[in-house]
PDB file of N, CA and C in Angstrom:
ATOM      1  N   UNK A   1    -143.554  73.510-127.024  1.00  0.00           N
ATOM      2  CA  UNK A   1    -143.822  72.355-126.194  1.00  0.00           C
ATOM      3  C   UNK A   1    -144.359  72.807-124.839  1.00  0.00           C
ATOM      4  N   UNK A   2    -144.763  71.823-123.983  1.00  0.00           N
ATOM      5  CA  UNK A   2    -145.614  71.997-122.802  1.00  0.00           C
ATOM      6  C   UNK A   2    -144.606  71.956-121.897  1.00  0.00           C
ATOM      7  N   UNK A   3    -145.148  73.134-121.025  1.00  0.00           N
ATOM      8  CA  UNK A   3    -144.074  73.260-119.657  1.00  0.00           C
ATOM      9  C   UNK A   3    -144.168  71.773-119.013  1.00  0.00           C
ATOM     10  N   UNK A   4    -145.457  70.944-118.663  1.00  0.00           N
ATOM     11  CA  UNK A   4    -145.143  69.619-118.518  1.00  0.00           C
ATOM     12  C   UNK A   4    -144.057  68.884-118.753  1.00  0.00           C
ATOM     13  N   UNK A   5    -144.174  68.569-120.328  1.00  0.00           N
ATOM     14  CA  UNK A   5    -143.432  68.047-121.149  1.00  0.00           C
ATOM     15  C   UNK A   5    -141.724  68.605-120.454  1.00  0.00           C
ATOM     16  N   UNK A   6    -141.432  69.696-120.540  1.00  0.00           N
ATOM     17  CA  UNK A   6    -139.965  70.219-120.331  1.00  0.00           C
ATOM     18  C   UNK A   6    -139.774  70.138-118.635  1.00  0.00           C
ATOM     19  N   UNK A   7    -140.969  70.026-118.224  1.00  0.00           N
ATOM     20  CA  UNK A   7    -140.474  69.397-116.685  1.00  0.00           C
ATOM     21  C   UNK A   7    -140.668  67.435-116.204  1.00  0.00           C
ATOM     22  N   UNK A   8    -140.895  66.853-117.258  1.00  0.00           N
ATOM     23  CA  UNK A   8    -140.795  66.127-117.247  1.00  0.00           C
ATOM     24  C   UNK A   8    -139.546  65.862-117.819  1.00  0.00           C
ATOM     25  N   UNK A   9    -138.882  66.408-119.416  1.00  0.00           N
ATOM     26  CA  UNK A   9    -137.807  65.887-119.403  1.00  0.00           C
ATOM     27  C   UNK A   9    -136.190  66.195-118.359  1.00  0.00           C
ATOM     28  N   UNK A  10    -136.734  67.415-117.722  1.00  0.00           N
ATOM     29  CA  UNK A  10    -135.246  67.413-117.130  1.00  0.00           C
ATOM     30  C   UNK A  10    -135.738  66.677-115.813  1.00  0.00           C
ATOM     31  N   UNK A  11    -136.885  65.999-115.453  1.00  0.00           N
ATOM     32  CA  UNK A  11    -136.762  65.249-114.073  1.00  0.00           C
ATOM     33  C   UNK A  11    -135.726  63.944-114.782  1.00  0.00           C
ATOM     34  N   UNK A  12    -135.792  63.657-116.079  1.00  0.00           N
ATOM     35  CA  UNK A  12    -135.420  62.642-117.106  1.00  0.00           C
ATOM     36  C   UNK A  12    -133.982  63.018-116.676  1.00  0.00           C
ATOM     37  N   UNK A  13    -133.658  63.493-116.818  1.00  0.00           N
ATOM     38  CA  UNK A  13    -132.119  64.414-117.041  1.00  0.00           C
ATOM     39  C   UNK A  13    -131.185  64.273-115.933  1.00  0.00           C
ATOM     40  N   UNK A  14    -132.029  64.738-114.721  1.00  0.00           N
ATOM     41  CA  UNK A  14    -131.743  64.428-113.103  1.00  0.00           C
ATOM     42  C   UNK A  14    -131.345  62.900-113.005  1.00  0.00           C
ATOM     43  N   UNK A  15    -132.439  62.083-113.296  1.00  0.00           N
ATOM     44  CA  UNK A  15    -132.503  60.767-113.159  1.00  0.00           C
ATOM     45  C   UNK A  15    -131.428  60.183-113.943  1.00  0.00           C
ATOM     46  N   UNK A  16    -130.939  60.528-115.348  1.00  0.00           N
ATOM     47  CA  UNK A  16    -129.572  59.772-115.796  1.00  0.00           C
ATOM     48  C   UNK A  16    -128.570  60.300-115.050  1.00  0.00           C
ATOM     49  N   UNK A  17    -128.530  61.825-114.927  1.00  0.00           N
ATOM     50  CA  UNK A  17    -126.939  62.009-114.299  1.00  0.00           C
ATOM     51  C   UNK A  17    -127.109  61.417-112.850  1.00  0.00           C
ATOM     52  N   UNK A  18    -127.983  61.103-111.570  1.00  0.00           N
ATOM     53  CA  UNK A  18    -127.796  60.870-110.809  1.00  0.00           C
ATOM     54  C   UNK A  18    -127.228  58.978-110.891  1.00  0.00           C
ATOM     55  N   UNK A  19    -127.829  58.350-112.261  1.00  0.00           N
ATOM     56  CA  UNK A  19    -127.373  57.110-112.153  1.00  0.00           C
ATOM     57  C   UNK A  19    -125.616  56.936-113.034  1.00  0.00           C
ATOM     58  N   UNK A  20    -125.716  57.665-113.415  1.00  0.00           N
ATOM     59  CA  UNK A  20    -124.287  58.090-114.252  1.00  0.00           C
ATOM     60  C   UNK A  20    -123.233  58.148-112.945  1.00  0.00           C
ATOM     61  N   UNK A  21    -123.638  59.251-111.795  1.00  0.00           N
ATOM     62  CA  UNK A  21    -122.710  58.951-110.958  1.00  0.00           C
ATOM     63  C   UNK A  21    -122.879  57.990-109.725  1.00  0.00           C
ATOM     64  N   UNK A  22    -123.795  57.390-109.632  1.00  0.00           N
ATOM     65  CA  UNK A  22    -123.820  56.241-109.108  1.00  0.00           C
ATOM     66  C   UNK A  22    -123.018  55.169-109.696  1.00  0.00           C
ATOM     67  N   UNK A  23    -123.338  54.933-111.032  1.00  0.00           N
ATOM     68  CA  UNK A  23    -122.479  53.906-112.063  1.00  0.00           C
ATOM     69  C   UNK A  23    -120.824  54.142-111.877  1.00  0.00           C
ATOM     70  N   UNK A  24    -120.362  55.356-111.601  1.00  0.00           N
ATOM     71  CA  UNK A  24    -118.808  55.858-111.732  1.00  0.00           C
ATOM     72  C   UNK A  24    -118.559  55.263-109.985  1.00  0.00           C
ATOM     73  N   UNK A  25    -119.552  55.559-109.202  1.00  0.00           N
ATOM     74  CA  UNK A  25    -119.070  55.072-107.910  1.00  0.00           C
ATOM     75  C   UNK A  25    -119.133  53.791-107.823  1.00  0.00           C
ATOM     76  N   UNK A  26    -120.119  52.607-108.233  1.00  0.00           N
ATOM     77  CA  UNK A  26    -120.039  51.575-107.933  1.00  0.00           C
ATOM     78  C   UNK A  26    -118.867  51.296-108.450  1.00  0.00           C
ATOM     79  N   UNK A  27    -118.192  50.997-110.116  1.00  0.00           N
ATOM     80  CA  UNK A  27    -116.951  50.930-110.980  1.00  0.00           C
ATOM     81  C   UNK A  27    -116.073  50.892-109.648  1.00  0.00           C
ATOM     82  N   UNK A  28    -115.736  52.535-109.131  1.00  0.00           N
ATOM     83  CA  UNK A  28    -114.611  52.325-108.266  1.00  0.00           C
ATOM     84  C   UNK A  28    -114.735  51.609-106.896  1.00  0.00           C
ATOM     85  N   UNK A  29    -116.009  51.182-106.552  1.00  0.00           N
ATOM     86  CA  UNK A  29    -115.968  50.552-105.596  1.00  0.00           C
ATOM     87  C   UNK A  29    -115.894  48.846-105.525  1.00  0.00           C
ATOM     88  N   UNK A  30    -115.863  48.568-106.614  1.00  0.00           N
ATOM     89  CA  UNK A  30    -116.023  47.022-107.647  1.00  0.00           C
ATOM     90  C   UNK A  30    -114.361  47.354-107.772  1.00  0.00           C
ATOM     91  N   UNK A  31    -113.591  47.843-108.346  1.00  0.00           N
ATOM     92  CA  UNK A  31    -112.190  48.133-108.510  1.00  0.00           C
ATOM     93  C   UNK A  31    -111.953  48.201-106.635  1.00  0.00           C
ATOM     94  N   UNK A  32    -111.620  48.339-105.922  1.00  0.00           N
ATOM     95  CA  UNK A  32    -111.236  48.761-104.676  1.00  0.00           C
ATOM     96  C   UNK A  32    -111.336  47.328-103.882  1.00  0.00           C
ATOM     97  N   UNK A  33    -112.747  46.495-104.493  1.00  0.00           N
ATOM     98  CA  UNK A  33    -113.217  45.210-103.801  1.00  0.00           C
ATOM     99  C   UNK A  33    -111.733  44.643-104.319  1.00  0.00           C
ATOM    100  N   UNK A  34    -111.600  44.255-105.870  1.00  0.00           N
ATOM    101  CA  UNK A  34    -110.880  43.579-106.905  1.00  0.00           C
ATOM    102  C   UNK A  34    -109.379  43.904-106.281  1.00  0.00           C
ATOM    103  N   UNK A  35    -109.148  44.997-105.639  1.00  0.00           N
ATOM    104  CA  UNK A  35    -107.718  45.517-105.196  1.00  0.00           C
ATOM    105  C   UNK A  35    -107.641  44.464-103.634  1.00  0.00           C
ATOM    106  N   UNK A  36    -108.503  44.588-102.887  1.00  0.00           N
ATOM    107  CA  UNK A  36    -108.733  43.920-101.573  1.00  0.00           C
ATOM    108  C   UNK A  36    -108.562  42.639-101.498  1.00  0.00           C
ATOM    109  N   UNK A  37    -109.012  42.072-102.246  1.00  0.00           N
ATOM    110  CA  UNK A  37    -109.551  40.141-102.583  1.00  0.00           C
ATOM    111  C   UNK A  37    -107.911  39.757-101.967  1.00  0.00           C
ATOM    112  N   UNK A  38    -106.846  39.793-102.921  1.00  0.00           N
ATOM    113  CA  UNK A  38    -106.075  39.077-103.189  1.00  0.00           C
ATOM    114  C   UNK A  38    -105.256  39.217-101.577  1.00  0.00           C
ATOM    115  N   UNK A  39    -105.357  40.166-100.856  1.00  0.00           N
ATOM    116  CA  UNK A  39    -104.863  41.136 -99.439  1.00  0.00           C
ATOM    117  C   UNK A  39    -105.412  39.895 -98.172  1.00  0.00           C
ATOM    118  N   UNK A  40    -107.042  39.838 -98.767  1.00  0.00           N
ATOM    119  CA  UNK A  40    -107.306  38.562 -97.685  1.00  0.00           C
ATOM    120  C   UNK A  40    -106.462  36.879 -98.029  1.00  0.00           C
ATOM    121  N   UNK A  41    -106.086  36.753 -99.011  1.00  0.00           N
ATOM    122  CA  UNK A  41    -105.296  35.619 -99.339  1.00  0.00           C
ATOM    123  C   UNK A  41    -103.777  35.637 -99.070  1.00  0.00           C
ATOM    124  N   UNK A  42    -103.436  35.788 -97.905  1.00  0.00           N
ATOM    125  CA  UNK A  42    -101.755  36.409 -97.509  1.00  0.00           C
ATOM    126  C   UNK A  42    -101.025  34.957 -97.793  1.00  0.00           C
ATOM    127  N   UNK A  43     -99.876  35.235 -97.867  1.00  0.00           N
ATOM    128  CA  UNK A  43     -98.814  33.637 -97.907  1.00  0.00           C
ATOM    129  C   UNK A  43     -99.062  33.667 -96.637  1.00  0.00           C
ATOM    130  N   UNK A  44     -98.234  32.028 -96.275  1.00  0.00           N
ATOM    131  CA  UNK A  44     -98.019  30.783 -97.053  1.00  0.00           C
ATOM    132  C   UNK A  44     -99.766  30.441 -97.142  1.00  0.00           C
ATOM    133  N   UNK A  45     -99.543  29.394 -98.355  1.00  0.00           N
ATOM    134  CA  UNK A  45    -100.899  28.558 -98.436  1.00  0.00           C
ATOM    135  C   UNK A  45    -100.367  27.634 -97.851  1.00  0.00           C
ATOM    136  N   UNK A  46    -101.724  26.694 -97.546  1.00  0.00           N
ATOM    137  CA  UNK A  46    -102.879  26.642 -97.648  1.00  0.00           C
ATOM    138  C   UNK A  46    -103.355  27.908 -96.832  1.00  0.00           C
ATOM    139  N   UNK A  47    -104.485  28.192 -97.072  1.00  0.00           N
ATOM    140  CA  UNK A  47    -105.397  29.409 -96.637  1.00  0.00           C
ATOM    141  C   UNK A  47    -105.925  28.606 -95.459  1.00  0.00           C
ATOM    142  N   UNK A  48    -106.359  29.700 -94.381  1.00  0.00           N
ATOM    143  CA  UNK A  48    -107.191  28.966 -93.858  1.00  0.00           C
ATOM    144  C   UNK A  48    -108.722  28.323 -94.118  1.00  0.00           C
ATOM    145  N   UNK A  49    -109.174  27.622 -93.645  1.00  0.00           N
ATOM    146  CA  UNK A  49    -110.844  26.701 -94.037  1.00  0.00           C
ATOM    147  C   UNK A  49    -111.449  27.584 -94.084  1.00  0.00           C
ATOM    148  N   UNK A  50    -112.353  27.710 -94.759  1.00  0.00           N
ATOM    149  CA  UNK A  50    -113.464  28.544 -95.138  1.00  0.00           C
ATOM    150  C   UNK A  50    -113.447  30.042 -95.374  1.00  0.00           C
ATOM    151  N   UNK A  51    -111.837  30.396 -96.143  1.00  0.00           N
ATOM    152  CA  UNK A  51    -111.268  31.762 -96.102  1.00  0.00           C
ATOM    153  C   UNK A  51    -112.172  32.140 -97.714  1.00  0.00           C
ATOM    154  N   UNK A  52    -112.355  31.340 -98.641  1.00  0.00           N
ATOM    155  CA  UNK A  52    -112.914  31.273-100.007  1.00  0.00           C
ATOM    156  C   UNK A  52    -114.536  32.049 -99.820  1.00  0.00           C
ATOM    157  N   UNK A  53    -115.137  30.779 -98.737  1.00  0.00           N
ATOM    158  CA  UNK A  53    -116.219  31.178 -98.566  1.00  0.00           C
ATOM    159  C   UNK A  53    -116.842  32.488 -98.285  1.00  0.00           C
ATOM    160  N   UNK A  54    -116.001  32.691 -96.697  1.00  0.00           N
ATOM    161  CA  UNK A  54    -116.009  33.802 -96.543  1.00  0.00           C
ATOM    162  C   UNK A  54    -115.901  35.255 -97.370  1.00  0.00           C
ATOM    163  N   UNK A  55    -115.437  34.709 -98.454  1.00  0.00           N
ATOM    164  CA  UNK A  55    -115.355  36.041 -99.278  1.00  0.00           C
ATOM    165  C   UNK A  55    -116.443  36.198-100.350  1.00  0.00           C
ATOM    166  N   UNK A  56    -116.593  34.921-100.760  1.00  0.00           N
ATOM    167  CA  UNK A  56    -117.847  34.745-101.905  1.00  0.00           C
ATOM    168  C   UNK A  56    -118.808  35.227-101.148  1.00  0.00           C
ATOM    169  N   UNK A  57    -118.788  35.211 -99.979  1.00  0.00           N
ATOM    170  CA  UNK A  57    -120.476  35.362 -98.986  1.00  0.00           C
ATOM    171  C   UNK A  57    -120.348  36.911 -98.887  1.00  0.00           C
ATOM    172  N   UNK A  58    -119.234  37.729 -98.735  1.00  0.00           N
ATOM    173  CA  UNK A  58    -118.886  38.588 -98.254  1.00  0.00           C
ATOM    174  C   UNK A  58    -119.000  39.841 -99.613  1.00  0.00           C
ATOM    175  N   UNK A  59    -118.897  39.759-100.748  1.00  0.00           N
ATOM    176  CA  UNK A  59    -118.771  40.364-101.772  1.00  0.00           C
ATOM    177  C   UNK A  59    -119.976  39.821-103.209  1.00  0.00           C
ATOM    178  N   UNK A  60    -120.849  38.338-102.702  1.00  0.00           N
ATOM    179  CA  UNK A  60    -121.206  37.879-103.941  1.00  0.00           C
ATOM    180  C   UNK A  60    -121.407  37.774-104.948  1.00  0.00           C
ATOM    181  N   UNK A  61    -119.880  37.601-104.992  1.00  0.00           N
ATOM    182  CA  UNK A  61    -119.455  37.067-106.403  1.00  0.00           C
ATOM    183  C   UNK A  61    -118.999  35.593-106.311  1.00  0.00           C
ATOM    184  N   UNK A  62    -119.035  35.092-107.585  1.00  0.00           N
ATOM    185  CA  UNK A  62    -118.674  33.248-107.506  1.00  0.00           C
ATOM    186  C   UNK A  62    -117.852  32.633-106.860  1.00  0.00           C
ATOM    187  N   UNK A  63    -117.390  31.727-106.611  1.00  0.00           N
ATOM    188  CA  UNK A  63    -116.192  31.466-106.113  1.00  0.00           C
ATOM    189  C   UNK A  63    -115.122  31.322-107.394  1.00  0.00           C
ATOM    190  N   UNK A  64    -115.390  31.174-108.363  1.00  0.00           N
ATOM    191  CA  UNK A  64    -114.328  30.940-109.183  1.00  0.00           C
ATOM    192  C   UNK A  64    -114.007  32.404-109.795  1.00  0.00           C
ATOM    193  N   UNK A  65    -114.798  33.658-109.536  1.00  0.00           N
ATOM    194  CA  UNK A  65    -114.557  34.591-110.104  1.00  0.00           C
ATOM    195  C   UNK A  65    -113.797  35.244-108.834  1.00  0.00           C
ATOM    196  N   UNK A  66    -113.992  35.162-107.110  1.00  0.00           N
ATOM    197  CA  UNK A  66    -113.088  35.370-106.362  1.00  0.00           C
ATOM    198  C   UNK A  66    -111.588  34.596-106.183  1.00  0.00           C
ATOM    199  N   UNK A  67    -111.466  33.493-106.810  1.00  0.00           N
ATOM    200  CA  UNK A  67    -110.265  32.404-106.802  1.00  0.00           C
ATOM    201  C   UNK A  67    -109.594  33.224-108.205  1.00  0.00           C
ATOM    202  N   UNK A  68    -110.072  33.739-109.305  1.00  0.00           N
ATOM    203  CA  UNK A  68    -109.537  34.241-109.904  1.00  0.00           C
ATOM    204  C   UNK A  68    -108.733  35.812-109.688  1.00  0.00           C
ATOM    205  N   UNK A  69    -109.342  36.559-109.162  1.00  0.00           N
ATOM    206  CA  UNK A  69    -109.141  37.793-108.681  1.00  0.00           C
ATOM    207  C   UNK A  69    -107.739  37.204-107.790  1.00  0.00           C
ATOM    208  N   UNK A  70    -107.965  36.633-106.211  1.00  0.00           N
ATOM    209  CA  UNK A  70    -107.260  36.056-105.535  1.00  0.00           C
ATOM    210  C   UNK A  70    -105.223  35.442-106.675  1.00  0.00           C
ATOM    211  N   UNK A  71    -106.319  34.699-107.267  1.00  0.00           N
ATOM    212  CA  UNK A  71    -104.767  34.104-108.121  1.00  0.00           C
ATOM    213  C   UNK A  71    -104.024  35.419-109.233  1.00  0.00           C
ATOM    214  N   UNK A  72    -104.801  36.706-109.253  1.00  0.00           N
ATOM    215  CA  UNK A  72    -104.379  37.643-110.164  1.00  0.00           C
ATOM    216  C   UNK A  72    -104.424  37.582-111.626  1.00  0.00           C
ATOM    217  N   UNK A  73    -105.507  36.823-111.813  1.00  0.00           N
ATOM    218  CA  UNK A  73    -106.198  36.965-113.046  1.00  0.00           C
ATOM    219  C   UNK A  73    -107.223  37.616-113.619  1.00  0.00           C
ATOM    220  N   UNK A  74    -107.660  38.222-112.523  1.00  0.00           N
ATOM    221  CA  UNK A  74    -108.696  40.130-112.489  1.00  0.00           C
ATOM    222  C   UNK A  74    -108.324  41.222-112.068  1.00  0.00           C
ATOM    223  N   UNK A  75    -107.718  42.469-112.677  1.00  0.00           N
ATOM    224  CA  UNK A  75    -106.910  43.069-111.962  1.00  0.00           C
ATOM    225  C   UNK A  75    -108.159  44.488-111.767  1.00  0.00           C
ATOM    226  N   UNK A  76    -107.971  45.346-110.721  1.00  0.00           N
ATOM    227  CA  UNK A  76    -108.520  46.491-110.777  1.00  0.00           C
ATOM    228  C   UNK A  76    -108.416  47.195-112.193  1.00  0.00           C
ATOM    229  N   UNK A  77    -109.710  47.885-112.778  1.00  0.00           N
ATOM    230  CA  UNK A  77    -109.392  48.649-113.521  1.00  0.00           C
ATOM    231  C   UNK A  77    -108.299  49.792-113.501  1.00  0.00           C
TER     232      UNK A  77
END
């Protein structure tokens, strides 16, 4: 095969493992968010006004997928 060819595939090679550990960092940083959520929701409720928002805006994700996390129905991996 062509030295091309074999320097093209390990630029190939570079390019998965560098997204491989990108992928392992986002995971724990998506886990770390999921650990946090519920921390901004302290007792007693009611929460304060626009504490929901603030977080959907802050992380965008849904509000019903942050109300879930929040109520402990998404747990960190």
């Amino acid at each position: 095969m062509s030295d091309h060819y074999q320097e093209q595939l390990e630029e190939v090679r570079a390019i998965a493992r560098r997204i491989k550990e990108r992928e392992s960092q986002n995971d724990e940083d998506r886990d770390r968010i999921r650990a946090l959520i519920p921390r901004l929701f302290p007792e007693p409720k009611p929460y304060p006004r626009g504490r929901l928002s603030e977080v959907v805006e802050a992380t965008g994700y849904t509000r019903e997928y942050v109300a879930r996390i929040r109520d402990g129905k998404v747990k960190p991996s």
